[in-house]
Protein backbone atom coordinates (compact mmCIF):
# COMPACT_ATOMS: atom_id res chain seq x y z
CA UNK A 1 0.00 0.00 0.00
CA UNK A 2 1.16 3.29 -1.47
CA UNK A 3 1.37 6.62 1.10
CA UNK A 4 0.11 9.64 -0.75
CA UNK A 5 1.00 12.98 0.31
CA UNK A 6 -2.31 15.33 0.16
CA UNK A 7 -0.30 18.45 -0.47
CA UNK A 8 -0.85 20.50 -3.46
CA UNK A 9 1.53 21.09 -6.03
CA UNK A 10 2.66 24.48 -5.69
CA UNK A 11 1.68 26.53 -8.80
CA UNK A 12 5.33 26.94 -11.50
CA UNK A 13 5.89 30.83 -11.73
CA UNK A 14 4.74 31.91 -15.24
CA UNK A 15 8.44 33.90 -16.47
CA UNK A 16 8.18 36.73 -19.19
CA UNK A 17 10.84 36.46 -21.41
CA UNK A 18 12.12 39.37 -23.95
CA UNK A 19 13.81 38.92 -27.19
CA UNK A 20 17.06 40.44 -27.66
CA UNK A 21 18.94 40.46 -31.55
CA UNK A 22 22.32 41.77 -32.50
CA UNK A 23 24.44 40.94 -35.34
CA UNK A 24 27.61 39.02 -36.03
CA UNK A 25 29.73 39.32 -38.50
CA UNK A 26 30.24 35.98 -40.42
CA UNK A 27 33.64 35.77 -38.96
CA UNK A 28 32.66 36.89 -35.65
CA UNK A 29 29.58 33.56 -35.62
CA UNK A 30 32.33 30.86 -37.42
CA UNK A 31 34.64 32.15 -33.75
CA UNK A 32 30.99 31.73 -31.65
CA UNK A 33 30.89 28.62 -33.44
CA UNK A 34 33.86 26.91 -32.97
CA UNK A 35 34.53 27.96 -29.30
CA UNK A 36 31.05 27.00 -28.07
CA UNK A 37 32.20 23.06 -29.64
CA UNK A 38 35.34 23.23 -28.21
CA UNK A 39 33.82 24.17 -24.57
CA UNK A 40 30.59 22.17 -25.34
CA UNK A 41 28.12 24.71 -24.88
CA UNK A 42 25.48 26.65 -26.68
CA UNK A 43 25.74 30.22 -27.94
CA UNK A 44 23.00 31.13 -26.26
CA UNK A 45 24.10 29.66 -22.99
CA UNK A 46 28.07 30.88 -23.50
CA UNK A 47 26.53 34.90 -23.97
CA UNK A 48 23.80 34.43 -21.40
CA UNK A 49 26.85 33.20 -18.77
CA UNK A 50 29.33 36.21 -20.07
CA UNK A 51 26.71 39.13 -19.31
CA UNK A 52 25.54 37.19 -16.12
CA UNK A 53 26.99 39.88 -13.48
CA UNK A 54 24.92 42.98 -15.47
CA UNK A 55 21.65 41.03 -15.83
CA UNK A 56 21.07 39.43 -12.67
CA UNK A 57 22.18 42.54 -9.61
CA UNK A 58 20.30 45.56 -11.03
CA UNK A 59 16.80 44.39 -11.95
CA UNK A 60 15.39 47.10 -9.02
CA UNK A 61 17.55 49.74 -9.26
CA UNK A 62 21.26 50.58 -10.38
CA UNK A 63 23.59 52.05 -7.85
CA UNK A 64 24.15 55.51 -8.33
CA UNK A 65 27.72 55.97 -8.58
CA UNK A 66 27.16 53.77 -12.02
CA UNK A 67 25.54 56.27 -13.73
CA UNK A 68 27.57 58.22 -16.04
CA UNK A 69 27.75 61.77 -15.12
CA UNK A 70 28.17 64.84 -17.95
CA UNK A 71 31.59 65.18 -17.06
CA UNK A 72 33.38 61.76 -16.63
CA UNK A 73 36.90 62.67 -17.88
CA UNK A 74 38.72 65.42 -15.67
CA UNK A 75 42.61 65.52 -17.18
CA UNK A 76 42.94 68.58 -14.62
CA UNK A 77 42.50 69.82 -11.58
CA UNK A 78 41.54 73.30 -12.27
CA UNK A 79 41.76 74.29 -8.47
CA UNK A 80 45.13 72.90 -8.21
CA UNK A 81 46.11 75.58 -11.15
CA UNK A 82 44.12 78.31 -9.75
CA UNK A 83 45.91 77.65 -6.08
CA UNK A 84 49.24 78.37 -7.61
């Protein structure tokens, strides 16, 4: 005699997914290619594992000191110059 367990399945999470395209150039897919044999992988999987770190932390909200500000590149000091 069999014991069955009377819990209910809890319901699967229905995921949205979102398309995302970019092109290769020929040369660029024959690399994709050959290194996703070599390692035994998909394409698919071998992208979705590079770009892991930027896809999975800021789904809520990005840090601020990420966001690029108007002026990013300051070669000098202009206080420095001015204090001389």
């Amino acid at each position: 005699m069999s014991v069955r367990n009377n819990k209910k399945k809890s319901r699967r999470r229905n995921y949205k997914y979102h398309a995302v395209t970019f092109k290769l150039t020929s040369g660029q897919y024959k690399s994709l290619r050959n290194y996703c044999k070599a390692r035994k992988t998909t394409p698919i999987k071998l992208i979705k594992k590079s770009i892991e770190r930027f896809i999975s932390h800021y789904e809520y909200e990005v840090p601020h000191e990420l966001y690029l500000t108007e002026n990013q590149l300051e070669l000098f000091n202009l206080d420095e110059f001015n204090d001389k």
